[in-house]
C-alpha atoms as a PDB file:
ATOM      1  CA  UNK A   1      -3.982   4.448 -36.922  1.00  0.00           C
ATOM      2  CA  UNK A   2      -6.147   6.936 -35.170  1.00  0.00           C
ATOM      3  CA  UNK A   3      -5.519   7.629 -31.640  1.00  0.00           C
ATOM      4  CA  UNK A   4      -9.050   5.726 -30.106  1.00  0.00           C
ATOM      5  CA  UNK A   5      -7.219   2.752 -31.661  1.00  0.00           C
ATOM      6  CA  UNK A   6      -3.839   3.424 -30.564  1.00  0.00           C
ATOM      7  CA  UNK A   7      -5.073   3.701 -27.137  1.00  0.00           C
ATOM      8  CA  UNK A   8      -6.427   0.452 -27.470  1.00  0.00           C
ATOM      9  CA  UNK A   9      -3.778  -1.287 -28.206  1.00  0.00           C
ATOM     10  CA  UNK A  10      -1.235   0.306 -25.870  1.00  0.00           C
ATOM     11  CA  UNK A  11      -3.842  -0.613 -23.150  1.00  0.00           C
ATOM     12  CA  UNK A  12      -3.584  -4.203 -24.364  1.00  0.00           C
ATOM     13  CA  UNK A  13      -0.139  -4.143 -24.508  1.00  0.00           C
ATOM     14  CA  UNK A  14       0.071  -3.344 -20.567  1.00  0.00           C
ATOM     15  CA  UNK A  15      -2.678  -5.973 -20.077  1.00  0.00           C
ATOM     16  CA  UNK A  16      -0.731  -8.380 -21.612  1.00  0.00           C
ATOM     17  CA  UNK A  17       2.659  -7.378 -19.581  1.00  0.00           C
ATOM     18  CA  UNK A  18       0.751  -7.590 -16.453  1.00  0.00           C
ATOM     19  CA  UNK A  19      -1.094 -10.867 -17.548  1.00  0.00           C
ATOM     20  CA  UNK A  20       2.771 -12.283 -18.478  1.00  0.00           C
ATOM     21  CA  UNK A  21       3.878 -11.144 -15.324  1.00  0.00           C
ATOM     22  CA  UNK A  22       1.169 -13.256 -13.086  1.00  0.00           C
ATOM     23  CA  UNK A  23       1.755 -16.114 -15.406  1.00  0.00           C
ATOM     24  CA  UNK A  24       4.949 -16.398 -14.706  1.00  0.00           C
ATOM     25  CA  UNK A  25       4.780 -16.417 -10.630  1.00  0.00           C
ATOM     26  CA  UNK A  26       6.006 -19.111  -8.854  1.00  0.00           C
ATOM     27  CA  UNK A  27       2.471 -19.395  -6.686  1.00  0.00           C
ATOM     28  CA  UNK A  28       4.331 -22.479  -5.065  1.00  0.00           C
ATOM     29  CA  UNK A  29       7.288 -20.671  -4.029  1.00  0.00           C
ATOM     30  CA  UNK A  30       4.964 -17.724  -2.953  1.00  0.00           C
ATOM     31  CA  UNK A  31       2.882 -19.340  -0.909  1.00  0.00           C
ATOM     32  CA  UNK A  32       5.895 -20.241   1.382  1.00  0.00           C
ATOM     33  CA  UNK A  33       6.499 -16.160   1.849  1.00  0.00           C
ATOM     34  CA  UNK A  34       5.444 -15.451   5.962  1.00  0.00           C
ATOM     35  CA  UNK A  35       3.418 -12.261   5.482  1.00  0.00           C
ATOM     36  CA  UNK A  36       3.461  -9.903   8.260  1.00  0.00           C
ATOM     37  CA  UNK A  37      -0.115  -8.594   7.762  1.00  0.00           C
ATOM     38  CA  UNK A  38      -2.411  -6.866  10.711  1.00  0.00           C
ATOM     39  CA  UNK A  39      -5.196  -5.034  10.877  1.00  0.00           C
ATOM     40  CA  UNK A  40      -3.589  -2.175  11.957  1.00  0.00           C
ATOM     41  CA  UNK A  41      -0.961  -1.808   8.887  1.00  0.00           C
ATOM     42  CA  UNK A  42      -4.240  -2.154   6.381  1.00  0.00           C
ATOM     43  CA  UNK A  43      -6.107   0.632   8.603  1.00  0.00           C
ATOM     44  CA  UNK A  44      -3.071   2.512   7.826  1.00  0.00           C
ATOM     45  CA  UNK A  45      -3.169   2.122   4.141  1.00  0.00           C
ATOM     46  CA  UNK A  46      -6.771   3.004   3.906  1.00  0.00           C
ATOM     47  CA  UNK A  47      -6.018   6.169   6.285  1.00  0.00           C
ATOM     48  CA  UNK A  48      -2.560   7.105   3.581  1.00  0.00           C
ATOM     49  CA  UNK A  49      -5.626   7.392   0.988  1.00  0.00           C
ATOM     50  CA  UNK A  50      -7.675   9.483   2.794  1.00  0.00           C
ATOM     51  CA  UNK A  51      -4.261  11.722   3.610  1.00  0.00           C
ATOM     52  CA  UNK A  52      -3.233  11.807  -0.136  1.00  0.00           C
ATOM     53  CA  UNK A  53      -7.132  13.251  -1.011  1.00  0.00           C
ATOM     54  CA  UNK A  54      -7.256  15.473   1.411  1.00  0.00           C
ATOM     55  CA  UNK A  55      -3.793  17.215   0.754  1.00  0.00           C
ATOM     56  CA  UNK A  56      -4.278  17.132  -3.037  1.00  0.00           C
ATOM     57  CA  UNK A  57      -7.673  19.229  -2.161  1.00  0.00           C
ATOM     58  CA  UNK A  58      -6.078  22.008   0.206  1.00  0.00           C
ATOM     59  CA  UNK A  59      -3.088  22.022  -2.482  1.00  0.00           C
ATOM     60  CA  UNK A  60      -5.598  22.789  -5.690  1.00  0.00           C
ATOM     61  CA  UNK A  61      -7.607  25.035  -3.115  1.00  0.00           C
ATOM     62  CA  UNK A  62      -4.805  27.320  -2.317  1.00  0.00           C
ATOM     63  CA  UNK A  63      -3.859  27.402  -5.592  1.00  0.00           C
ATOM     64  CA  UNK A  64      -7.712  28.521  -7.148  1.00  0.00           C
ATOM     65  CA  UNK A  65      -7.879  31.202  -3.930  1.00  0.00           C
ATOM     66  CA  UNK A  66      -4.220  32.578  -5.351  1.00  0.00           C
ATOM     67  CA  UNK A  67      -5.914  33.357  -8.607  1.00  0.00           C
ATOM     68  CA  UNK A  68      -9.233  34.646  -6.579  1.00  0.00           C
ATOM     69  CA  UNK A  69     -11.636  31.393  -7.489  1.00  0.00           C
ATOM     70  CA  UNK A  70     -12.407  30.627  -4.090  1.00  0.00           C
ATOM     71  CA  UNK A  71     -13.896  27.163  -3.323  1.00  0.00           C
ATOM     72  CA  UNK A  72     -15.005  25.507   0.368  1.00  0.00           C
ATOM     73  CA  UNK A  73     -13.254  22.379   0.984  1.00  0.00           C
ATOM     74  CA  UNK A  74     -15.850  19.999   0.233  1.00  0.00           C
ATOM     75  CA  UNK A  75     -16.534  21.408  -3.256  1.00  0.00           C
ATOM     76  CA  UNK A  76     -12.870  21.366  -4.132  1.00  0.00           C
ATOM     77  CA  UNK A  77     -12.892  17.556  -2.431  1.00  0.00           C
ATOM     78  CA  UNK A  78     -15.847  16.390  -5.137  1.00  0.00           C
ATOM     79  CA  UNK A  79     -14.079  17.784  -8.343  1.00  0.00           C
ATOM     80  CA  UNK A  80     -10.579  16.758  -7.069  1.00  0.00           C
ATOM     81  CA  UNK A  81     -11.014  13.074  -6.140  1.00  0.00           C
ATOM     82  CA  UNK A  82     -12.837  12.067  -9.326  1.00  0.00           C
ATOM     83  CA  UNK A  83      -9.954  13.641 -11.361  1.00  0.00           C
ATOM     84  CA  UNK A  84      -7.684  11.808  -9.388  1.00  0.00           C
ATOM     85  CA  UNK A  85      -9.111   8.714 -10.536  1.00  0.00           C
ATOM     86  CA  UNK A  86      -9.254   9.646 -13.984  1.00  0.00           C
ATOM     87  CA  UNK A  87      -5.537  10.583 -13.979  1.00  0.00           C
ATOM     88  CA  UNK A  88      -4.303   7.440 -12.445  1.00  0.00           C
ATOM     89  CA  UNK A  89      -5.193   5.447 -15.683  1.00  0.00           C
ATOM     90  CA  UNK A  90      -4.992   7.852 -18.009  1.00  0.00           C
ATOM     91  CA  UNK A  91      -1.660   8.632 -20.131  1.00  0.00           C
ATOM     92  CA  UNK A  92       1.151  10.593 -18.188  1.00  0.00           C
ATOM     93  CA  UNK A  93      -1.994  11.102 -16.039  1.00  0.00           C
ATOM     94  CA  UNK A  94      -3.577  13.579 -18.040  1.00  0.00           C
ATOM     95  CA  UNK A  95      -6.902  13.318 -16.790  1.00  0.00           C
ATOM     96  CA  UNK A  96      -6.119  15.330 -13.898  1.00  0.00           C
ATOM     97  CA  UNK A  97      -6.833  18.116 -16.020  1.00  0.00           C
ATOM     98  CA  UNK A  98     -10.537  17.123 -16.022  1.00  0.00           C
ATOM     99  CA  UNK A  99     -11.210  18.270 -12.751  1.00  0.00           C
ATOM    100  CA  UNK A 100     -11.052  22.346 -14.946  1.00  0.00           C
ATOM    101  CA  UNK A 101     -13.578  21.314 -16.846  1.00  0.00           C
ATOM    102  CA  UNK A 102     -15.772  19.939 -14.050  1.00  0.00           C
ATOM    103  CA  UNK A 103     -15.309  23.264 -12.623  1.00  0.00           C
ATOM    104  CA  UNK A 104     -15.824  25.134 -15.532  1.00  0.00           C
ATOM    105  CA  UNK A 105     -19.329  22.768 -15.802  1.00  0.00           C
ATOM    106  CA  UNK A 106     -20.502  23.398 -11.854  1.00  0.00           C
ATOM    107  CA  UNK A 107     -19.436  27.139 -11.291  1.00  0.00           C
ATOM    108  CA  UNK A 108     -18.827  28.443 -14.528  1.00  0.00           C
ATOM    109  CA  UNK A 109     -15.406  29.058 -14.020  1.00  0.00           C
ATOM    110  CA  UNK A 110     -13.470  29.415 -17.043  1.00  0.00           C
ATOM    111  CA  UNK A 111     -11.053  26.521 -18.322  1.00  0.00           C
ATOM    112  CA  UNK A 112      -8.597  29.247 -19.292  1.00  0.00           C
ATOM    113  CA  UNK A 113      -8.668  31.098 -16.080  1.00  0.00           C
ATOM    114  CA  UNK A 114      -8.422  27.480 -13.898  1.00  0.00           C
ATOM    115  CA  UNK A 115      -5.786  25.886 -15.989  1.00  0.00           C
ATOM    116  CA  UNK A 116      -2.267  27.884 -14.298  1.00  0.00           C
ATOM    117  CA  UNK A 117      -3.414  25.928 -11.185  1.00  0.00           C
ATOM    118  CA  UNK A 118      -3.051  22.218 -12.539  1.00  0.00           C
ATOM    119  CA  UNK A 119       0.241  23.445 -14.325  1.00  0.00           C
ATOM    120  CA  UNK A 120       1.515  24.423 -11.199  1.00  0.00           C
ATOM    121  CA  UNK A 121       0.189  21.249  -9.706  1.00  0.00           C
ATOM    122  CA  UNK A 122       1.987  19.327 -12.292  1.00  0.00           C
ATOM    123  CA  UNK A 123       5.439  21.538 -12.278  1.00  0.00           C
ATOM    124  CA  UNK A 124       5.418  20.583  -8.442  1.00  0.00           C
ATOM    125  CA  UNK A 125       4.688  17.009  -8.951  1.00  0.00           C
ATOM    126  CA  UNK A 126       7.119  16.796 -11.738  1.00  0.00           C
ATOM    127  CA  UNK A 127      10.265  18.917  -9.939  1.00  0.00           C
ATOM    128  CA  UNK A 128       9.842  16.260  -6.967  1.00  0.00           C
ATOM    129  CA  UNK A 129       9.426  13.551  -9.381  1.00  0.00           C
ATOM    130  CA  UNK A 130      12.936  14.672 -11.235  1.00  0.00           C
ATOM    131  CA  UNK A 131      14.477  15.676  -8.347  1.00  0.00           C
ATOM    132  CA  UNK A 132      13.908  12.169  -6.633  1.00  0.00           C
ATOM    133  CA  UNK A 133      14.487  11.230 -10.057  1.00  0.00           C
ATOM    134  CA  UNK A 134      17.916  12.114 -10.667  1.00  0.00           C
ATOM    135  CA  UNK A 135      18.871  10.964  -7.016  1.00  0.00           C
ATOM    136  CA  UNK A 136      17.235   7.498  -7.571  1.00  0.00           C
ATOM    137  CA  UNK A 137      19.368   6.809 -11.222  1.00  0.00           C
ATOM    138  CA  UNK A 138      22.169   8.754 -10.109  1.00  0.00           C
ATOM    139  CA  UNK A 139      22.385   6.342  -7.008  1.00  0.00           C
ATOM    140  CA  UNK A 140      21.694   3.312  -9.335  1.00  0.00           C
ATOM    141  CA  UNK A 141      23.842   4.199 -11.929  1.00  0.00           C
ATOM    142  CA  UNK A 142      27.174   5.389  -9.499  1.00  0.00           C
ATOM    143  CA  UNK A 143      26.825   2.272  -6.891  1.00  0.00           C
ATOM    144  CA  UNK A 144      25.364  -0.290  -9.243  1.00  0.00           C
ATOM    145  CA  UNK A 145      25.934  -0.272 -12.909  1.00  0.00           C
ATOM    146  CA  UNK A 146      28.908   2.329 -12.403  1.00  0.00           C
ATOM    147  CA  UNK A 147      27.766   5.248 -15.123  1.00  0.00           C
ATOM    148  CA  UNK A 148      30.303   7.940 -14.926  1.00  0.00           C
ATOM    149  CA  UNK A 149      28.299  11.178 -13.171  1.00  0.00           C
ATOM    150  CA  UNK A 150      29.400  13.629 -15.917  1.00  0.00           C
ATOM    151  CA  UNK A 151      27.102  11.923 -18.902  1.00  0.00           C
ATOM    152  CA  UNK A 152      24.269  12.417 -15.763  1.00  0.00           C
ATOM    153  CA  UNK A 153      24.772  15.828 -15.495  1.00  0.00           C
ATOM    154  CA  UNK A 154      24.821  16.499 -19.115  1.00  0.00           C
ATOM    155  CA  UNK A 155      21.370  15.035 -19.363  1.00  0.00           C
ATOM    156  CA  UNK A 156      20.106  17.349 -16.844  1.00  0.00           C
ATOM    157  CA  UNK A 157      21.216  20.378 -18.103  1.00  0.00           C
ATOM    158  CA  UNK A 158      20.258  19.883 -21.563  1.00  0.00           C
ATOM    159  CA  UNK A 159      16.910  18.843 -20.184  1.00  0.00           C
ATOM    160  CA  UNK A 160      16.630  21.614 -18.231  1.00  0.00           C
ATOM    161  CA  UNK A 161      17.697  23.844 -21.220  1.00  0.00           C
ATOM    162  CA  UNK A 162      15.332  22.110 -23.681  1.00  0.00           C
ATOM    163  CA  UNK A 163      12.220  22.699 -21.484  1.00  0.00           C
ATOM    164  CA  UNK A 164      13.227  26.262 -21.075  1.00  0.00           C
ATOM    165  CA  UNK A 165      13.680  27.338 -24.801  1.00  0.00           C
ATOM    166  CA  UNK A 166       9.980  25.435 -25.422  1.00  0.00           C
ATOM    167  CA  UNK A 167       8.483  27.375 -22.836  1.00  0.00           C
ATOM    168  CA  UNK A 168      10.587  30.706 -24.155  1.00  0.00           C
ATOM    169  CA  UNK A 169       9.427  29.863 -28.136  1.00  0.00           C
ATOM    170  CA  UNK A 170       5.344  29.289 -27.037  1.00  0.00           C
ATOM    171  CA  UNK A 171       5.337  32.165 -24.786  1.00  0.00           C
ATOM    172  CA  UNK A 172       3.533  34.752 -27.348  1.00  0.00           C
ATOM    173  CA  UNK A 173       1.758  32.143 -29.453  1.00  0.00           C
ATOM    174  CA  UNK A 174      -0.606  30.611 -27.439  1.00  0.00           C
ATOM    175  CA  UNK A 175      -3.480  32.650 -25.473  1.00  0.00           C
ATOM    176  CA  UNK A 176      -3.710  29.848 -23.142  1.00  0.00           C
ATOM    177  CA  UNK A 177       0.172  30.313 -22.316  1.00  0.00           C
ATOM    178  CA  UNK A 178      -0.106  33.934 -21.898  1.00  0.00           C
ATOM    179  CA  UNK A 179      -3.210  33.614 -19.238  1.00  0.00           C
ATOM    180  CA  UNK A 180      -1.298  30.998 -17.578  1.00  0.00           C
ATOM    181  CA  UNK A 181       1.833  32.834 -17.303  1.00  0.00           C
ATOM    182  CA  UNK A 182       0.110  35.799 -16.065  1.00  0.00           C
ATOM    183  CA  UNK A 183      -2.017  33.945 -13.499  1.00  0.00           C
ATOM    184  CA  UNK A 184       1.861  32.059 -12.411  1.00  0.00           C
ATOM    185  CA  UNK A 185       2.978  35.619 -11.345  1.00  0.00           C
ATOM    186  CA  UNK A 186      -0.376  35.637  -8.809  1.00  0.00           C
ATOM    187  CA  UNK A 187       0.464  32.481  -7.364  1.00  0.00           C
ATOM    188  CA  UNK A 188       3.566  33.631  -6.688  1.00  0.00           C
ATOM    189  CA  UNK A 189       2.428  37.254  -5.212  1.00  0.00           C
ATOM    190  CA  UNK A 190       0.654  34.654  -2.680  1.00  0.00           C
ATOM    191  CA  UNK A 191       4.048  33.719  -1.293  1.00  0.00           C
ATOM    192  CA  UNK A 192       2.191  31.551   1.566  1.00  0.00           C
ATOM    193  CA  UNK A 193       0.112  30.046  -0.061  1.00  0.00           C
ATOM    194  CA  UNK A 194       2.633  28.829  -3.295  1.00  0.00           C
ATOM    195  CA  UNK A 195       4.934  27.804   0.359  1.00  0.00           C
ATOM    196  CA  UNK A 196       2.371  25.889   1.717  1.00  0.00           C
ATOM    197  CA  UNK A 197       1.576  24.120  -2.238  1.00  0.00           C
ATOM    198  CA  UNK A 198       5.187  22.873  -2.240  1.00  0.00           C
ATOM    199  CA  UNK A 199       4.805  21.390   1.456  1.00  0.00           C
ATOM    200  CA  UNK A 200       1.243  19.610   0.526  1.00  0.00           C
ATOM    201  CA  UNK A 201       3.718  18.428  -2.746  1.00  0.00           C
ATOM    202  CA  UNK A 202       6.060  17.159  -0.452  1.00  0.00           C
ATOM    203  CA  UNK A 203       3.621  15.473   1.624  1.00  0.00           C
ATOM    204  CA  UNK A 204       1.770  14.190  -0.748  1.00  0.00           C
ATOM    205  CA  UNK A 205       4.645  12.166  -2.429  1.00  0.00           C
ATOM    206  CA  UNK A 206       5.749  11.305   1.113  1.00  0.00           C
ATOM    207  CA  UNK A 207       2.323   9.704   2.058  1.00  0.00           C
ATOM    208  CA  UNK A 208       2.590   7.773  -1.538  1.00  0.00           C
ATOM    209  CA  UNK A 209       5.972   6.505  -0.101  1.00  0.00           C
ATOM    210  CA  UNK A 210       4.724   5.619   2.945  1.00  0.00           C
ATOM    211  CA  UNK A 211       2.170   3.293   1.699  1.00  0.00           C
ATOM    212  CA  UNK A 212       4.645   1.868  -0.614  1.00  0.00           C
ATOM    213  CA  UNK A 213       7.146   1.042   2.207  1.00  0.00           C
ATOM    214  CA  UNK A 214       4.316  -0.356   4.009  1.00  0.00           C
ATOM    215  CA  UNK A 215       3.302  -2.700   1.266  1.00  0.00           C
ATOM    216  CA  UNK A 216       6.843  -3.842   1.347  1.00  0.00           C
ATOM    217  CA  UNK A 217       7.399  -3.914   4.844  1.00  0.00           C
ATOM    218  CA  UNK A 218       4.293  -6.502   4.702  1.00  0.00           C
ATOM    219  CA  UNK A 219       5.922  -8.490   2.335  1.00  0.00           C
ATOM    220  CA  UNK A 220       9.408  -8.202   4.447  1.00  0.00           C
ATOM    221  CA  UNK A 221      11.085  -6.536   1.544  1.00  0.00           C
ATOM    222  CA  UNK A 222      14.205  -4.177   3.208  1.00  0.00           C
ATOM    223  CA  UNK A 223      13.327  -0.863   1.938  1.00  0.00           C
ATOM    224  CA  UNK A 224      14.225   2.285   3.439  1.00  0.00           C
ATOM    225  CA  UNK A 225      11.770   5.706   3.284  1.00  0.00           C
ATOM    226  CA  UNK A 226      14.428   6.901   1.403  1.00  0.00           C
ATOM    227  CA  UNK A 227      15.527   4.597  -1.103  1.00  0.00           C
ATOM    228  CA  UNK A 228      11.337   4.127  -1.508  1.00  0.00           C
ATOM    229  CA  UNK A 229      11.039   7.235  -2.557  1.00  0.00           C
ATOM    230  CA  UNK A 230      13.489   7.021  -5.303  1.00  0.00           C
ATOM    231  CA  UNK A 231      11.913   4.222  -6.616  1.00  0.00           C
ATOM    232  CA  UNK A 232       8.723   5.686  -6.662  1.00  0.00           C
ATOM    233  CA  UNK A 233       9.663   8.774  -8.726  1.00  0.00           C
ATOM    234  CA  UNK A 234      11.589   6.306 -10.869  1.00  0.00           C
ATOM    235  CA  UNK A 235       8.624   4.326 -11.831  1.00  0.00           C
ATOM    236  CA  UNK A 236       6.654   7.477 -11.591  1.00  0.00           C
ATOM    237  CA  UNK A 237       8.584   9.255 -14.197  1.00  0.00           C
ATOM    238  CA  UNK A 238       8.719   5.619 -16.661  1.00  0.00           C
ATOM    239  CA  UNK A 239       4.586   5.429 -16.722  1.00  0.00           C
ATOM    240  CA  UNK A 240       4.676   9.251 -17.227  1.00  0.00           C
ATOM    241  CA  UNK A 241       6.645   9.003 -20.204  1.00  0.00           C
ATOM    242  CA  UNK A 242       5.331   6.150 -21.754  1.00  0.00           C
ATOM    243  CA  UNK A 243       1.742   5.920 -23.758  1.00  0.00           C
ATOM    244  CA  UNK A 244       0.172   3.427 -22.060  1.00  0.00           C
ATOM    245  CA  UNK A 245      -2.327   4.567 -19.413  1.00  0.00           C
ATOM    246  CA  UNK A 246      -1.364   4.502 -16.409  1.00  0.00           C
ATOM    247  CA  UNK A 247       2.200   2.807 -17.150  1.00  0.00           C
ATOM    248  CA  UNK A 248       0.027  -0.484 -16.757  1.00  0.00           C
ATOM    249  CA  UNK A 249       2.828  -3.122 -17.052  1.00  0.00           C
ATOM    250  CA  UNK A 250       5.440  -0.770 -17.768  1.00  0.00           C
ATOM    251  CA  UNK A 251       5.437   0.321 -14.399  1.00  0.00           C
ATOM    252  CA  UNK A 252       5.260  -3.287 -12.700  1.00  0.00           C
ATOM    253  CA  UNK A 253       7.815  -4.513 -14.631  1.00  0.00           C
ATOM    254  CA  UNK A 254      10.577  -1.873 -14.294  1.00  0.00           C
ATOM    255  CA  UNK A 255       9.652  -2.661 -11.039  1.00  0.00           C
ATOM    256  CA  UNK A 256      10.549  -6.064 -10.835  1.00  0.00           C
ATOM    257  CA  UNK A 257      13.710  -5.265 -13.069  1.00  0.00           C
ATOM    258  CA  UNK A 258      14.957  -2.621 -10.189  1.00  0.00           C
ATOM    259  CA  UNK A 259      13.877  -4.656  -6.535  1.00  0.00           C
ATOM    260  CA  UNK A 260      15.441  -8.046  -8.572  1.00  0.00           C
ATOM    261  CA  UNK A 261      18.737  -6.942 -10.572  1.00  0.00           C
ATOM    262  CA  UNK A 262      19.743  -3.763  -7.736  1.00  0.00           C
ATOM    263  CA  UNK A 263      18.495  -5.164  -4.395  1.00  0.00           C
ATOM    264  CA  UNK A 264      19.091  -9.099  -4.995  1.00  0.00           C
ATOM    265  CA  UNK A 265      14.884  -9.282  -4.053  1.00  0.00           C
ATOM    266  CA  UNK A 266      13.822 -12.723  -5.390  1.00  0.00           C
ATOM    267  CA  UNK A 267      11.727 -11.859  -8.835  1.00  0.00           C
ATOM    268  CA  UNK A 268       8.868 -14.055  -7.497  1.00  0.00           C
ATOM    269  CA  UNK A 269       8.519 -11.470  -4.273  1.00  0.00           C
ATOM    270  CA  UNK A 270       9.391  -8.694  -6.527  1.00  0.00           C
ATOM    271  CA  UNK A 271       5.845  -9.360  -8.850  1.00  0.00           C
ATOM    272  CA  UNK A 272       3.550  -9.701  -5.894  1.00  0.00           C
ATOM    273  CA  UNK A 273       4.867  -6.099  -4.537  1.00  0.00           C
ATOM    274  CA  UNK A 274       4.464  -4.790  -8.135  1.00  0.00           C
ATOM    275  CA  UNK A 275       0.810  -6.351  -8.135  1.00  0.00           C
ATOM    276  CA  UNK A 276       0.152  -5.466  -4.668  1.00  0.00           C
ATOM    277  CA  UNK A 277       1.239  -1.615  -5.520  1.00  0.00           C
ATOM    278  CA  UNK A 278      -1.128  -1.480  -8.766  1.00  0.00           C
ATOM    279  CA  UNK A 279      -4.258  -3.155  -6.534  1.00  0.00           C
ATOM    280  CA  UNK A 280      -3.632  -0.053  -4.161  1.00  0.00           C
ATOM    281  CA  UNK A 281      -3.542   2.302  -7.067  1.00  0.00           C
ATOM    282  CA  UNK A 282      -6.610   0.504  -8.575  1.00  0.00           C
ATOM    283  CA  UNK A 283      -8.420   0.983  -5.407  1.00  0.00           C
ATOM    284  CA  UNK A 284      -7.577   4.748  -4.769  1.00  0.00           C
ATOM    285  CA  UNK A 285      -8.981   5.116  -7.727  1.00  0.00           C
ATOM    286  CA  UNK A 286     -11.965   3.766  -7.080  1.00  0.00           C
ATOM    287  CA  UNK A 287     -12.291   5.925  -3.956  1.00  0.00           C
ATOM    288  CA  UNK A 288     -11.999   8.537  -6.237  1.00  0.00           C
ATOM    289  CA  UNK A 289     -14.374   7.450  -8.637  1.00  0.00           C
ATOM    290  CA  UNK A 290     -17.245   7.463  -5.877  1.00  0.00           C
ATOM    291  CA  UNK A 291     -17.976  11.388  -5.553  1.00  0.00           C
ATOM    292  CA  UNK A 292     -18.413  11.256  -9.499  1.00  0.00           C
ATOM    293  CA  UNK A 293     -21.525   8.951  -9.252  1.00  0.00           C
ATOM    294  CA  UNK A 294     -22.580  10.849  -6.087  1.00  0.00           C
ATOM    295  CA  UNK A 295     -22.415  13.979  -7.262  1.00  0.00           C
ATOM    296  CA  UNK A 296     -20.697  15.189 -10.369  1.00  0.00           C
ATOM    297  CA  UNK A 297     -22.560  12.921 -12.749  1.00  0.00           C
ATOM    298  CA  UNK A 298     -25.478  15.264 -11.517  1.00  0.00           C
ATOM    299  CA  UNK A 299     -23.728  18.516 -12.927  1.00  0.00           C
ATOM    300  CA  UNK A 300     -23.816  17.187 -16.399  1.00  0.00           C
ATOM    301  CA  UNK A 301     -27.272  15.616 -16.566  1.00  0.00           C
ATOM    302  CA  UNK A 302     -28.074  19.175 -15.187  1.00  0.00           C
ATOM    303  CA  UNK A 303     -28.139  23.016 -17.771  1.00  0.00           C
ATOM    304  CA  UNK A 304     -28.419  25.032 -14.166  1.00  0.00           C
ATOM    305  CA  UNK A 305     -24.915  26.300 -13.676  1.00  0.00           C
ATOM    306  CA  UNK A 306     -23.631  28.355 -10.289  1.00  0.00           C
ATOM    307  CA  UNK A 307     -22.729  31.820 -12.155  1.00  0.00           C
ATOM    308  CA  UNK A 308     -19.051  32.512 -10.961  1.00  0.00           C
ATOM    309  CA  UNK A 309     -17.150  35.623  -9.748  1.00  0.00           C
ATOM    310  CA  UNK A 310     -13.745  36.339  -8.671  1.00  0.00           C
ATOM    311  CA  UNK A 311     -13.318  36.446  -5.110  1.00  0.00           C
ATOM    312  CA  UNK A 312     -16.424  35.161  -4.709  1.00  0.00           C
ATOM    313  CA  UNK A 313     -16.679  32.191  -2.434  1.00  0.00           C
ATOM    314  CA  UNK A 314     -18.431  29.256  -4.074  1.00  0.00           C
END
């Protein structure tokens, strides 16, 4: 099976998990659930997405002027947000990574040269991710299903190890891994700049959290900021790992597995927060999506390309 039809039919297979997941809702029972909707609470979940763009953008921007590709705000907004789109469905959100190509297509800017900034965007991402991570199943595990700490631990470290010794083999043998590695160590000679990447990381993953304890405070679901945010790198790290784009339907129904079995949340509520939480994502990305039609679908119906030099504000 080649991989067009693979992704096919792992895209099915989350359609179908989502479409088994609404069929079994009790619509009855849900219809009883008091909502406590306002206007105010969905202005704030439209103003979370504009937050989440607009931090990713300073975060990539920082990280291009680090390496001396120096982009205004509005150019880095138009390549970011339609990337951000693309990622959200795509598998373990790789299609973040074609926001260096539409750069590489409007200013010339080479796909080797561009491609240490998304890494670094994506070793961020991923340390909160496992850091929340190990909190969130470490918590589960030690006060809910009673996993002794020590096998926990071991995974880490040998995790830890693992992606260390890859990193350590590759180092030599790929051009693109040598670039990378050299622009790393000009990131880090920006030491404010790489400071002020982790706190747009941090804020970033905060402002997802936020919208996700929102969706559940309007669905009366108890859930701290804190115990939100675990959940969210849990289910963050399960659609990363699997093939299906976007975890569709892997994601809603770990979710439904955790807020049911660890919190006692009726299974019923459970799906509509998992289906409310994928409608936000859905939307996002159609947010996203909008600056593509507006304005990068124009760079590749186009041969004129902005020459690019570094240093060189563009």
């Amino acid at each position: 099976m080649n991989l067009n039809k693979l992704r096919y039919v792992v895209l099915f297979i989350g359609l179908a998990i989502i479409g088994y997941i609404l069929w079994q809702i009790d619509y009855g029972m849900i219809r009883q659930i008091k909502i406590d909707w306002s206007f105010f609470k969905f202005l704030l979940l439209f103003l979370i997405i504009l937050m989440i763009f607009i931090v990713r953008t300073w975060r990539w921007q920082l990280f291009l002027k680090s390496i001396n590709v120096c982009l205004k705000f509005i150019p880095t907004l138009l390549l970011v947000a339609p990337s951000m789109a693309f990622a959200l469905f795509s598998p373990a959100q790789s299609g973040d990574l074609i926001k260096i190509e539409f750069l590489k297509k409007k200013f010339g800017v080479p796909r080797k040269e561009s491609f240490s900034t998304v890494a670094m965007e994506k070793i961020l991402d991923l340390g909160f991710l496992f850091t929340f991570f190990v909190i969130g199943i470490s918590h589960i595990s030690i006060a809910f299903l009673k996993i002794d700490i020590m096998y926990i631990l071991a995974f880490i470290i040998i995790s830890i190890l693992l992606g260390i010794s890859l990193i350590w083999l590759l180092r030599n043998r790929s051009n693109l891994i040598r670039i990378t590695l050299m622009n790393f160590k000009l990131i880090f000679k920006s030491p404010v700049n790489f400071l002020l990447g982790i706190f747009m990381t941090i804020l970033y993953w905060g402002f997802l959290a936020w919208a996700w304890l929102l969706v559940a405070k309007i669905l009366n679901i108890p859930l701290t900021f804190v115990f939100t945010i675990e959940i969210l790198s849990i289910l963050s790290v399960i659609g990363l790992i699997t093939l299906i784009p976007g975890g569709l339907g892997v994601v809603e129904i770990s979710a439904i597995i955790i807020l049911s079995n660890i919190l006692n949340i009726n299974s019923n509520i459970a799906a509509v927060y998992s289906i409310f939480m994928r409608l936000y994502t859905v939307f996002i990305a159609i947010i996203g999506y909008l600056p593509f039609l507006l304005d990068i679908q124009k760079v590749f119906k186009s041969d004129k390309i902005i020459k690019y030099s570094k240093g060189r504000t563009i």
